[in-house]
N, C-alpha and C. Protein backbone atom coordinates (compact mmCIF):
# COMPACT_ATOMS: atom_id res chain seq x y z
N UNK A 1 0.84 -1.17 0.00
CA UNK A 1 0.00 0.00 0.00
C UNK A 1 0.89 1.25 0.00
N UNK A 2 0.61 1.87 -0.32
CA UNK A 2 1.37 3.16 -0.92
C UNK A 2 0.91 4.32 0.04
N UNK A 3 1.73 5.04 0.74
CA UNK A 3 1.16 5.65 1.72
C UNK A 3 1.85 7.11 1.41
N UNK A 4 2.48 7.53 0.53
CA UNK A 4 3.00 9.22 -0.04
C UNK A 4 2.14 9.90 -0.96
N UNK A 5 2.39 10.45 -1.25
CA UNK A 5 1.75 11.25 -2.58
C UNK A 5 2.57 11.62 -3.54
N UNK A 6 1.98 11.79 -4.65
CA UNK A 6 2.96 12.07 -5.71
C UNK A 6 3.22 13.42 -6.07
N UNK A 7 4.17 13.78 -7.03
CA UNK A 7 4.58 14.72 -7.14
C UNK A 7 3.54 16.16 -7.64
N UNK A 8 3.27 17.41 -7.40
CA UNK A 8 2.35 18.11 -7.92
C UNK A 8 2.37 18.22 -9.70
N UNK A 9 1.98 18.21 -9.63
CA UNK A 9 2.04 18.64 -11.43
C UNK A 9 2.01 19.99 -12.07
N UNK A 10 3.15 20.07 -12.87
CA UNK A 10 3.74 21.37 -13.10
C UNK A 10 3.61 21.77 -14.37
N UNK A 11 2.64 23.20 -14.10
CA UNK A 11 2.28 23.92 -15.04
C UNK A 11 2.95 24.80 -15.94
N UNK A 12 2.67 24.81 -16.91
CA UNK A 12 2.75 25.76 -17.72
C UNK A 12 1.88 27.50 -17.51
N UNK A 13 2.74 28.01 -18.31
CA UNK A 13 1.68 29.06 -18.85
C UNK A 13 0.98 29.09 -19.85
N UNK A 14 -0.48 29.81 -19.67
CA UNK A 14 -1.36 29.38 -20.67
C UNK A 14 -0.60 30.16 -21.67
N UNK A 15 -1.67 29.50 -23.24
CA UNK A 15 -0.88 30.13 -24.61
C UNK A 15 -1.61 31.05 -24.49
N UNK A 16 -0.98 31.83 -25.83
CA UNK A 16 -1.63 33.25 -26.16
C UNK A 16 -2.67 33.35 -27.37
N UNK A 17 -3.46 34.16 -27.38
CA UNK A 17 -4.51 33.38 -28.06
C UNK A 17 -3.73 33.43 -29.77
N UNK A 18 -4.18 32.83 -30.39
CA UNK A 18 -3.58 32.60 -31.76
C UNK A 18 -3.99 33.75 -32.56
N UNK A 19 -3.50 34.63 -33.89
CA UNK A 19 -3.76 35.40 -34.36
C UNK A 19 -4.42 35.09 -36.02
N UNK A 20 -5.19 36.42 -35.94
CA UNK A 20 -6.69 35.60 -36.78
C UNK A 20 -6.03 36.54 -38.20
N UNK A 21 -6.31 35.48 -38.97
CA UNK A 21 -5.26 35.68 -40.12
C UNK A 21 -6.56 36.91 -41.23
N UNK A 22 -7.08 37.97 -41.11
CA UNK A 22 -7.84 39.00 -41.55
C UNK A 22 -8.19 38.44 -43.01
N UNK A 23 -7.50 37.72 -43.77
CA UNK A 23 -8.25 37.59 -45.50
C UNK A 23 -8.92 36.14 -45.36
N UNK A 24 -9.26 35.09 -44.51
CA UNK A 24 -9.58 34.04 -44.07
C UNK A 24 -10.85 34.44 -43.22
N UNK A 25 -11.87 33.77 -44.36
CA UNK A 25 -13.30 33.53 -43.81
C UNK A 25 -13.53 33.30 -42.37
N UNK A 26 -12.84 31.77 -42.53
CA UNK A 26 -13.28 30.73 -41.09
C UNK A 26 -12.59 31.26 -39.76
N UNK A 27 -11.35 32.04 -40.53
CA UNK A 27 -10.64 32.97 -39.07
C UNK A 27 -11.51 33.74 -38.96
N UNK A 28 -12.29 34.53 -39.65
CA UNK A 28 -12.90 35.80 -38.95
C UNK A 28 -13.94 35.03 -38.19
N UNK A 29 -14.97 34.23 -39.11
CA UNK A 29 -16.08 33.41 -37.63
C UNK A 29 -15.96 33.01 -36.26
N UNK A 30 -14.53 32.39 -36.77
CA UNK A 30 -13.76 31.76 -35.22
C UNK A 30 -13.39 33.37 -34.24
N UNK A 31 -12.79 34.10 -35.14
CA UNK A 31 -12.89 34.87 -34.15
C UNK A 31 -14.08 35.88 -33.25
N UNK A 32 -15.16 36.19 -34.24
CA UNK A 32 -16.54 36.41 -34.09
C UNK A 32 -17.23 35.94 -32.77
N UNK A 33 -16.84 34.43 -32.81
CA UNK A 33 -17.34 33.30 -31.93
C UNK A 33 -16.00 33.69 -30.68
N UNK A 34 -15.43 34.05 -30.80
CA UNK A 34 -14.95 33.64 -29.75
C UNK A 34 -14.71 35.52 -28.85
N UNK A 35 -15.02 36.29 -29.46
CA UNK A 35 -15.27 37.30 -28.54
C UNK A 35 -16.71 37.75 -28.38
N UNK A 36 -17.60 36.80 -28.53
CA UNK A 36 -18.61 36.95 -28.22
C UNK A 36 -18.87 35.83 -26.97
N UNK A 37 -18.06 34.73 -26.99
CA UNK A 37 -17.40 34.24 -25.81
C UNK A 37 -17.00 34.66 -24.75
N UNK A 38 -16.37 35.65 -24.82
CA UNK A 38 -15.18 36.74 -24.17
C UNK A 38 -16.56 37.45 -23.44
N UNK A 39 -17.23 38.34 -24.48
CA UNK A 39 -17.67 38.92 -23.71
C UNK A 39 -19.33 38.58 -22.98
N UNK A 40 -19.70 36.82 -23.06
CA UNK A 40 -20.59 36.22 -22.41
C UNK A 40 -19.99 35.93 -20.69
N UNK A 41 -18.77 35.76 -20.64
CA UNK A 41 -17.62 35.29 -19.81
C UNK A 41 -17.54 33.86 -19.61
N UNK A 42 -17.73 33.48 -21.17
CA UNK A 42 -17.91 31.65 -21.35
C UNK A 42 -16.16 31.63 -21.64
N UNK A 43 -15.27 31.75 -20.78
CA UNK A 43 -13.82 31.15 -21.18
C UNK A 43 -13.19 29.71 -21.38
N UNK A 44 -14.06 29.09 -21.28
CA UNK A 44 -13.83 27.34 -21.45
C UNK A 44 -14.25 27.61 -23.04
N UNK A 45 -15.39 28.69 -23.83
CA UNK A 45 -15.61 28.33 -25.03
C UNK A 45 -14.71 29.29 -25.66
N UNK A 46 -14.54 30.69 -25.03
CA UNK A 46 -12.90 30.96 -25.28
C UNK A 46 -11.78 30.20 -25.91
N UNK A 47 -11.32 29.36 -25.19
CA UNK A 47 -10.17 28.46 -25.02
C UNK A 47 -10.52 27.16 -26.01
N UNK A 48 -11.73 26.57 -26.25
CA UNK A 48 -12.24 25.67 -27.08
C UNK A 48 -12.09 26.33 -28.48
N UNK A 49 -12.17 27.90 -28.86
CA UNK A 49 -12.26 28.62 -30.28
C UNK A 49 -10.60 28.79 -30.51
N UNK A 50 -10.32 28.84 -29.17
CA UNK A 50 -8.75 28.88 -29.52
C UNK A 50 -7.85 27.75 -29.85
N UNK A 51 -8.42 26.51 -29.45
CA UNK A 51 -7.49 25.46 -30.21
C UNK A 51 -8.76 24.85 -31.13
N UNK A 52 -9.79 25.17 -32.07
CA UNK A 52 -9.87 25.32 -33.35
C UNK A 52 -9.17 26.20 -34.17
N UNK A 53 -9.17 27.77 -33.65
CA UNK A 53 -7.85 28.65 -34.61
C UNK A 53 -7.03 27.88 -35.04
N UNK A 54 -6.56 27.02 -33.76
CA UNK A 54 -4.89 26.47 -34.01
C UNK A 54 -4.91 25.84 -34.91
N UNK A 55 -5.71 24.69 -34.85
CA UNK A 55 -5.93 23.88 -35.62
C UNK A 55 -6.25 23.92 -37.06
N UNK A 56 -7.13 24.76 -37.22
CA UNK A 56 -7.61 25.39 -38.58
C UNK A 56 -6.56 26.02 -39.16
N UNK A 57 -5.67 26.96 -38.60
CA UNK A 57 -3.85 27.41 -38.96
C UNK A 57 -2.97 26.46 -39.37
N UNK A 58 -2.93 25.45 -38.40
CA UNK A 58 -2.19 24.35 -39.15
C UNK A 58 -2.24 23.88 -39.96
N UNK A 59 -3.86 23.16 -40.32
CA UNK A 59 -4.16 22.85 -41.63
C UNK A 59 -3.75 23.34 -42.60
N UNK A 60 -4.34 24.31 -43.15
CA UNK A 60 -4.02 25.55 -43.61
C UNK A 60 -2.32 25.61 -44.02
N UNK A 61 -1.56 26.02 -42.90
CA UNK A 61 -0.57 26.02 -43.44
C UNK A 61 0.91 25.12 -44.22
C-alpha cells in the first residue's frame, strides 16, 4: 500500500490566443465566436475557439 503522494504537477503558462489571419473567412467566424465568448464570460468556449484557430492554422498552413 502506498502511503505518499505524488509529485504536484507542473504547469505551464497558458498560450496566447492565436492570431486571426484578416483575409480568411473561417478565421474571422472563429474569431466572431470567440469574442462573443469573451464577452458572455464563457472562457472554457474561449479556449475551445482557440485550439480550433490552431488547428484550422495548421491545416491551412
Amino acid at each position: 500500500m502506498k502511503t505518499d503522494m505524488d509529485a504536484p504537477p507542473v504547469l505551464g503558462l497558458p498560450l496566447e490566443a492565436p492570431a486571426v489571419n484578416p483575409n480568411c473567412g473561417v478565421c474571422a467566424a472563429l474569431a466572431r465566436q470567440r469574442a462573443d465568448a469573451r464577452a458572455a464570460g464563457d472562457f472554457s468556449k474561449v479556449a475551445d475557439v482557440n485550439v480550433e484557430l490552431r488547428s484550422h492554422q495548421a491545416a491551412i498552413s
